[in-house]
Protein backbone atom coordinates (compact mmCIF):
# COMPACT_ATOMS: atom_id res chain seq x y z
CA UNK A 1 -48.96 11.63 54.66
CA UNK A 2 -45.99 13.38 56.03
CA UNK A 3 -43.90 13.65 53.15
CA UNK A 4 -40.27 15.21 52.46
CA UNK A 5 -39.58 16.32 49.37
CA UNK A 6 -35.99 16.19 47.97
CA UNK A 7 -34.93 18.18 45.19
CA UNK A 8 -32.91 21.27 43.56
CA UNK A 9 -33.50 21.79 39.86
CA UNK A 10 -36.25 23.08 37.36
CA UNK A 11 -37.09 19.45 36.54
CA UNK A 12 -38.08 18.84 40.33
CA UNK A 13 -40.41 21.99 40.37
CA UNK A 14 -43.66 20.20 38.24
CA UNK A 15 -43.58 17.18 40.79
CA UNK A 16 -43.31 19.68 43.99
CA UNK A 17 -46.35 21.76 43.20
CA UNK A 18 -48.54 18.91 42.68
CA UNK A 19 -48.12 17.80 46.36
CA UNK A 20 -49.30 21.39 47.26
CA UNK A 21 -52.82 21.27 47.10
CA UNK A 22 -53.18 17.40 47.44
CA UNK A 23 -54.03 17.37 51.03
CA UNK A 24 -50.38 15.81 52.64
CA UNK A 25 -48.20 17.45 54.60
CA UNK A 26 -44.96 18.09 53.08
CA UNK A 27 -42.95 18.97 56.46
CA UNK A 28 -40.21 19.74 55.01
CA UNK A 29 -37.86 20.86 51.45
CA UNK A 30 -34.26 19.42 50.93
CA UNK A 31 -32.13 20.95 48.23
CA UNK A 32 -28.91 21.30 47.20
CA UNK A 33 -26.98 24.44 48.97
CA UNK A 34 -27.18 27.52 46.94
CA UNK A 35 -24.71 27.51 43.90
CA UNK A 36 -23.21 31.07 41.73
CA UNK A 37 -25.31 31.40 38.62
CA UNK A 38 -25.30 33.53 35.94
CA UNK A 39 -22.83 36.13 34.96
CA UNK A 40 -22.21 38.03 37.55
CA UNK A 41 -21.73 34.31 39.56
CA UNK A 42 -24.33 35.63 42.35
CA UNK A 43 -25.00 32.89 44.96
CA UNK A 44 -28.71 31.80 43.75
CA UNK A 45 -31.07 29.55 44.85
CA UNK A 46 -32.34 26.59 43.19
CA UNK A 47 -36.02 26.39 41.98
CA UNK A 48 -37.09 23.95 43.84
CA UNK A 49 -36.05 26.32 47.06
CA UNK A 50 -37.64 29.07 45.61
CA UNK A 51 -41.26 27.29 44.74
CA UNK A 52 -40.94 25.81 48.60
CA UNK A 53 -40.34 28.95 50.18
CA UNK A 54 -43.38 30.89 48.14
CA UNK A 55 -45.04 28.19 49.60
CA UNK A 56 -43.72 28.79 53.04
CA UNK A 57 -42.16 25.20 53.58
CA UNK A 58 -38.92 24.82 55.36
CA UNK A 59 -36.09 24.26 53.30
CA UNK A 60 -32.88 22.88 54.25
CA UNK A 61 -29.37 22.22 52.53
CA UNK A 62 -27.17 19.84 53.88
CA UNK A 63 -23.97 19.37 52.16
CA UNK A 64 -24.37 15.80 52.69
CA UNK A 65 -26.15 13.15 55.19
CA UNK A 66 -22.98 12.26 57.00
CA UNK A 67 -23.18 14.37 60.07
CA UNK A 68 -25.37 13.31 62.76
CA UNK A 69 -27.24 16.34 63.31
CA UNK A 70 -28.71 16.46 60.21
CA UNK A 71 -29.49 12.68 60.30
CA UNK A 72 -31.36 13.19 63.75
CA UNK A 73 -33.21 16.56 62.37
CA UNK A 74 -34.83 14.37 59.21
CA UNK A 75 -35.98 11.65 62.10
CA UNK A 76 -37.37 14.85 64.02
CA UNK A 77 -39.54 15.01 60.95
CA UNK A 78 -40.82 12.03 61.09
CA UNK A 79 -41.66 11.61 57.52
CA UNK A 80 -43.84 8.18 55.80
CA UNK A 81 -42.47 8.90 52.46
CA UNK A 82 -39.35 10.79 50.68
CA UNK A 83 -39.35 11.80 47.79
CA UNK A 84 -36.45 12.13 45.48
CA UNK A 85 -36.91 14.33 41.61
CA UNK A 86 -33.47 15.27 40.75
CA UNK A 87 -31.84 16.43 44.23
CA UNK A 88 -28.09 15.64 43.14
CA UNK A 89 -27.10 14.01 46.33
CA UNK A 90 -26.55 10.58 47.09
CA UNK A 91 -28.80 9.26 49.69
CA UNK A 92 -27.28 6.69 52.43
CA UNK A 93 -29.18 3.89 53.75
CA UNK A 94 -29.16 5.30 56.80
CA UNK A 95 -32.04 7.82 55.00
CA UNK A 96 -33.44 5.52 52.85
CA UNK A 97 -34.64 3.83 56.03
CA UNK A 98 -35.71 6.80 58.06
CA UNK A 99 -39.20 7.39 56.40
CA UNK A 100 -42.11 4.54 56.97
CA UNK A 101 -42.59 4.25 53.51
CA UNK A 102 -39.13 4.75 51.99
CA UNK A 103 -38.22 6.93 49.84
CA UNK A 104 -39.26 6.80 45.70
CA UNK A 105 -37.50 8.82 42.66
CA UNK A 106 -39.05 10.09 39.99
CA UNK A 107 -36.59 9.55 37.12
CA UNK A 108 -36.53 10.50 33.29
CA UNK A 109 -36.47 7.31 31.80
CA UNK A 110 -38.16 3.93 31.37
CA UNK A 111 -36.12 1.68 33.70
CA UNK A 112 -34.47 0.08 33.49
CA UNK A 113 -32.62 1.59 30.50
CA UNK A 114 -30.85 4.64 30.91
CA UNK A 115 -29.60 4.80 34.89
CA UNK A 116 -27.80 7.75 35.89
CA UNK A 117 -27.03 11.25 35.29
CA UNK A 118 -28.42 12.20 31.68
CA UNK A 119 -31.40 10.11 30.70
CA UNK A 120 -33.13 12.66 28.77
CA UNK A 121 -29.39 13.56 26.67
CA UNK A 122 -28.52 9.93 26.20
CA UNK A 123 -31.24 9.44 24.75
CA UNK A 124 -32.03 11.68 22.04
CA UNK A 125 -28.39 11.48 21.12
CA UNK A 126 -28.52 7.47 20.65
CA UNK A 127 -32.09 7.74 18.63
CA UNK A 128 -34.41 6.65 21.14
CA UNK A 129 -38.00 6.61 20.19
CA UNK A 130 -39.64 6.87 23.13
CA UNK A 131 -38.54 7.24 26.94
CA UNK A 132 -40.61 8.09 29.48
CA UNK A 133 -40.89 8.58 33.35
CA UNK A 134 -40.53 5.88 36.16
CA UNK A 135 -41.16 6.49 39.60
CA UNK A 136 -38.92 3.41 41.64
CA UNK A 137 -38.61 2.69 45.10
CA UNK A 138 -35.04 3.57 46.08
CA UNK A 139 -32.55 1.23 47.47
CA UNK A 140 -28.70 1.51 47.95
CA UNK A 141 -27.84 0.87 44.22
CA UNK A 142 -27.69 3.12 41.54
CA UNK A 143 -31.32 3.99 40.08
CA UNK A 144 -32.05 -0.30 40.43
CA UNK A 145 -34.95 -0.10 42.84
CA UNK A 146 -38.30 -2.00 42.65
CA UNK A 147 -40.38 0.51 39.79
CA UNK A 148 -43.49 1.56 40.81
CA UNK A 149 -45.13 3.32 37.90
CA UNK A 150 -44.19 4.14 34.71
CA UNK A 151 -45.78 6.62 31.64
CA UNK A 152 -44.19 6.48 27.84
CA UNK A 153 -43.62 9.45 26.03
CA UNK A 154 -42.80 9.55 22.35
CA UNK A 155 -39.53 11.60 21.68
CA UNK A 156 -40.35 13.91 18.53
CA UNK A 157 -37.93 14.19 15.60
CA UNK A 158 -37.24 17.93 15.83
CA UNK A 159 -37.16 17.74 19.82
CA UNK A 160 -33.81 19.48 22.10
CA UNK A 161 -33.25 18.23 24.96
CA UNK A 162 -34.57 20.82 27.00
CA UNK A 163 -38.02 20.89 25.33
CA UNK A 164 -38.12 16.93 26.13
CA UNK A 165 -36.91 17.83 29.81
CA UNK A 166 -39.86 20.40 30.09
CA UNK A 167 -42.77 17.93 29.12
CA UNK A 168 -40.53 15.09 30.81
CA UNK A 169 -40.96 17.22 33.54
CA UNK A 170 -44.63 18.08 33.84
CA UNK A 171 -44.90 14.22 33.28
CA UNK A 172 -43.16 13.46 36.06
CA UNK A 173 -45.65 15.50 38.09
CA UNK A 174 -48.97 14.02 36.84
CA UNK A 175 -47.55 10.25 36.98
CA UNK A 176 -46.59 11.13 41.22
CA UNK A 177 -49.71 12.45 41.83
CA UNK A 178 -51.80 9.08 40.37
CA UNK A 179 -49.18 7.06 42.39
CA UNK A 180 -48.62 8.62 45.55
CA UNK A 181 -52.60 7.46 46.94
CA UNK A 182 -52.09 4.04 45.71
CA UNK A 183 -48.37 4.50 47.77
CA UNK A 184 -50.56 5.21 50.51
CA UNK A 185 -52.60 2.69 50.50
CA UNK A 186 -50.77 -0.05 49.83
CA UNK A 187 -52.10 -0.90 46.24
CA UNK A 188 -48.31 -1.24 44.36
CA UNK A 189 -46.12 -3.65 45.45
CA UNK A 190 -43.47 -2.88 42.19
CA UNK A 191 -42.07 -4.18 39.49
CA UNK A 192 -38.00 -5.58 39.59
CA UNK A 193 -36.14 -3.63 36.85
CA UNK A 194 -34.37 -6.71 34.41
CA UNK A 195 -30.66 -6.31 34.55
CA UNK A 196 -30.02 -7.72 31.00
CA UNK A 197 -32.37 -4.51 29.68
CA UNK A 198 -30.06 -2.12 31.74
CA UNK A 199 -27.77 1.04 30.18
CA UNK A 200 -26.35 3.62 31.93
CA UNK A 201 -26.53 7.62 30.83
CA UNK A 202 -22.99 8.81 32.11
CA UNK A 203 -22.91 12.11 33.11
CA UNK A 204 -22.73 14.75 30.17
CA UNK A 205 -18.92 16.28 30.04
CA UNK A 206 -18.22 19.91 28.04
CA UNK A 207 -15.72 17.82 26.22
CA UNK A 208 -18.24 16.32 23.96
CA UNK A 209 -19.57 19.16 23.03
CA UNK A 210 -17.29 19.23 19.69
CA UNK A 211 -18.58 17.97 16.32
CA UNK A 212 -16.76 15.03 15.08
CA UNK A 213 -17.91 16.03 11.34
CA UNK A 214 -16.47 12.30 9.98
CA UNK A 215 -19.91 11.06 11.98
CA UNK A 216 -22.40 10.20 9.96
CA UNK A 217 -25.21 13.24 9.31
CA UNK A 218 -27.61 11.22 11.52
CA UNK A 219 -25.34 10.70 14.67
CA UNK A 220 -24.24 14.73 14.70
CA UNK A 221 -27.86 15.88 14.13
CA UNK A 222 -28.53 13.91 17.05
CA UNK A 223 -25.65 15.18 19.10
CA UNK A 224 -26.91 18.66 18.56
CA UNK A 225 -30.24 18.34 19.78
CA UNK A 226 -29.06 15.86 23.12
CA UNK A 227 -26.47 18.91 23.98
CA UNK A 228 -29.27 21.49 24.10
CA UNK A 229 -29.45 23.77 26.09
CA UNK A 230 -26.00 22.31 27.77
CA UNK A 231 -23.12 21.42 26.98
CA UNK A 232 -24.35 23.08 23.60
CA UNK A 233 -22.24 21.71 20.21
CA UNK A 234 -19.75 23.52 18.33
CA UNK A 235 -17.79 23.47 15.81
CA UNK A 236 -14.68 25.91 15.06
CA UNK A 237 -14.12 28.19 11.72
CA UNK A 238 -11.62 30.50 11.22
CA UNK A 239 -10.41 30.47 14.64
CA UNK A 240 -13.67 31.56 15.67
CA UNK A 241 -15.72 28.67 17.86
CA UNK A 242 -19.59 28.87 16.49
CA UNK A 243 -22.21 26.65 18.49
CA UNK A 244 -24.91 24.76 16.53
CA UNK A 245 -28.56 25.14 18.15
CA UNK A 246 -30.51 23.73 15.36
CA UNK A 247 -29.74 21.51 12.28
CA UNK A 248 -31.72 19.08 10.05
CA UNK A 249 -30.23 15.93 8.04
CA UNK A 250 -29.65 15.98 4.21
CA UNK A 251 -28.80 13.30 1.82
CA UNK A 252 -26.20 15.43 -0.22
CA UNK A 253 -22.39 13.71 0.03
CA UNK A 254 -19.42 16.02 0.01
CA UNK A 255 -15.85 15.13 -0.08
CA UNK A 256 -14.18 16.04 3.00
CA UNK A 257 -16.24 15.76 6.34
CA UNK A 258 -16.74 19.45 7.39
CA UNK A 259 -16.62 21.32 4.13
CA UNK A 260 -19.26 24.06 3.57
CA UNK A 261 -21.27 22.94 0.29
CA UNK A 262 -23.66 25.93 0.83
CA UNK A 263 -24.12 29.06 2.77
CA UNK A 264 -27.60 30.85 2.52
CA UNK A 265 -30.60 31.81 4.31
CA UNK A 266 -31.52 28.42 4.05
CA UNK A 267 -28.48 27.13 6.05
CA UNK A 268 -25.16 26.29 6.45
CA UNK A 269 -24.66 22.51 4.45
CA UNK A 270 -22.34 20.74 6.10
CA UNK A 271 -20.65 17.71 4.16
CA UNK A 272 -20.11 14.34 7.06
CA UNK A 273 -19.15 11.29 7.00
CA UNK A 274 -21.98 9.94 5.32
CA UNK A 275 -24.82 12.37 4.34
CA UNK A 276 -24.38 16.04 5.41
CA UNK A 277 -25.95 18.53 8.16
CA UNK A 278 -27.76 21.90 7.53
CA UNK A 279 -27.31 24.37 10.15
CA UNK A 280 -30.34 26.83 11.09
CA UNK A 281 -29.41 28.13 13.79
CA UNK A 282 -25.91 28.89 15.57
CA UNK A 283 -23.84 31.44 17.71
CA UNK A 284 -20.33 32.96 17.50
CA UNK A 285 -18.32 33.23 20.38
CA UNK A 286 -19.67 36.20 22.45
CA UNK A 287 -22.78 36.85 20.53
CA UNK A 288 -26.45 35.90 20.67
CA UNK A 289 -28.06 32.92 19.25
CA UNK A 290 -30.03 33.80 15.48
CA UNK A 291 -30.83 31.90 12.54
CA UNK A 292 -28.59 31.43 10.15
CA UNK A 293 -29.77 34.27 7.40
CA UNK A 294 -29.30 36.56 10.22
CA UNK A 295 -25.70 35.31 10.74
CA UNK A 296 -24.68 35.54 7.37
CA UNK A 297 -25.94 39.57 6.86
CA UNK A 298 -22.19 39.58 9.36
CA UNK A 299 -20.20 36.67 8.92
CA UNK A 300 -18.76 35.77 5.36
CA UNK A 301 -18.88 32.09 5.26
CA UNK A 302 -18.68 30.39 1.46
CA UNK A 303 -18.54 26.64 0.13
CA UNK A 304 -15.07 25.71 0.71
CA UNK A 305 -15.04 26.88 3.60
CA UNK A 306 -14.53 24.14 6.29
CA UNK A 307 -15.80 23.39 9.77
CA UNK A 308 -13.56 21.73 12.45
């Protein structure tokens, strides 16, 4: 098949380079238009640009689909399938209906639960069990197409969310490449996603980030693993904002929510709403992440202390 392939993050990469050495023709890269990163704010390009042009594939990065020109240059293509893994623009009709086949998206959830932006955050931080990838046939609506294929994946009880996007990821991959010759062929026909089973994962804002320490022990434990890597949670002592990488759920009440009722190289005990939070790992403002023994050899934090 002539195939387009749409996409601009790391999560997009795994389901790129499996259409490399399958034997279609991928005519063609989009991805988002090279953003500042890092530091120094130096105009970089995406991974998925990078991985296409090591692989000498033409890239290109509209800003969007509404200018003619580029409309007429994806016809030029002439593409039987698009395919969609995390590009971060919205696709019009007028694209949707350009390639023979349409144009599917491989998405981090099992749809139809968890639409939108942050599947994989949404849902470690609301205790999901399992999610999973779904590759859907896209139509005009938000992530409501026809679904295709699917694959479950377990969510593990220690598990960020970047180390779920990274095996999310290479999932995504190995599901496209056992559907794409049955796409080919004509063998799925797809399943219609049941609107009563839908929920929507809004997109992640830095101003959730905080701990609410009157939470229960469960719900922030949660919180800190769905915000990693980004926005990352924190929590503020002394004037000084500290952000929590890693923390495990104890049954130990305190009084007030956010007190320190320990402080070794065991970990910072938190006292919440109900239960309390040990902290393993964390960061002050300006400094490197380390475990918590490691922070304490600098930073004189007792019990009493307290976390807001």
């Amino acid at each position: 098949m002539n195939i387009i392939f749409a996409g601009t993050p790391d999560f997009a990469v795994p389901s790129l380079r499996v259409l490399l050495p399958a034997g279609h023709n991928v005519v063609a890269v989009y991805s988002q238009p090279d953003r500042p990163a890092g530091r120094g704010r130096k105009t970089t390009p995406g991974p998925v640009k990078t991985t296409a042009q090591a692989a000498n594939i033409s890239v290109y990065q509209p800003q969007n689909f509404k200018d003619p020109v580029e409309i007429a240059k994806l016809v030029s293509l002439r593409p039987d399938l698009m395919i969609v893994v995390a590009y971060g623009l919205i696709l019009p009709e007028s694209i949707l209906n350009i390639p023979r086949l349409g144009c599917i998206n491989v998405h981090a959830s099992l749809l139809p639960r968890w639409r939108g932006a942050a599947p994989i955050q949404r849902a470690i931080e609301t205790g999901d069990k399992l999610t999973g990838i779904s590759i859907m046939q896209m139509d005009v609506g938000l992530d409501t197409g026809k679904v295709l294929a699917s694959t479950e994946i377990e969510i593990l009880a220690t598990e960020n969310a970047g180390q779920l996007h990274d095996r999310l990821a290479e999932a995504g991959g190995k599901l496209l490449a056992e559907t794409l010759p049955k796409i080919e062929t004509g063998q799925i026909r797809g399943t219609v996603q049941d609107e009563g089973l839908v929920s929507y994962a809004k997109k992640l804002e830095k101003s959730e980030a905080r701990l609410d320490w009157s939470l229960p022990a469960n719900t922030i434990a949660r919180k800190i693993r769905a915000f990693n890597p980004w926005p990352m949670a924190y929590t503020c002592w002394q004037q000084n904002r500290l952000r929590v990488w890693d923390a495990t759920v104890c049954d130990q009440n305190g009084t007030k929510p956010g007190t320190i009722l320990a402080a070794s190289g065991e970990g910072i005990l938190v006292a919440t709403g109900t239960g309390s939070v040990n902290i393993l790992r964390l960061q002050s403002q300006g400094g490197k992440a380390m475990a918590v023994k490691d922070f304490l050899n600098g930073q004189h934090i007792s019990p009493g202390d307290l976390f807001v």
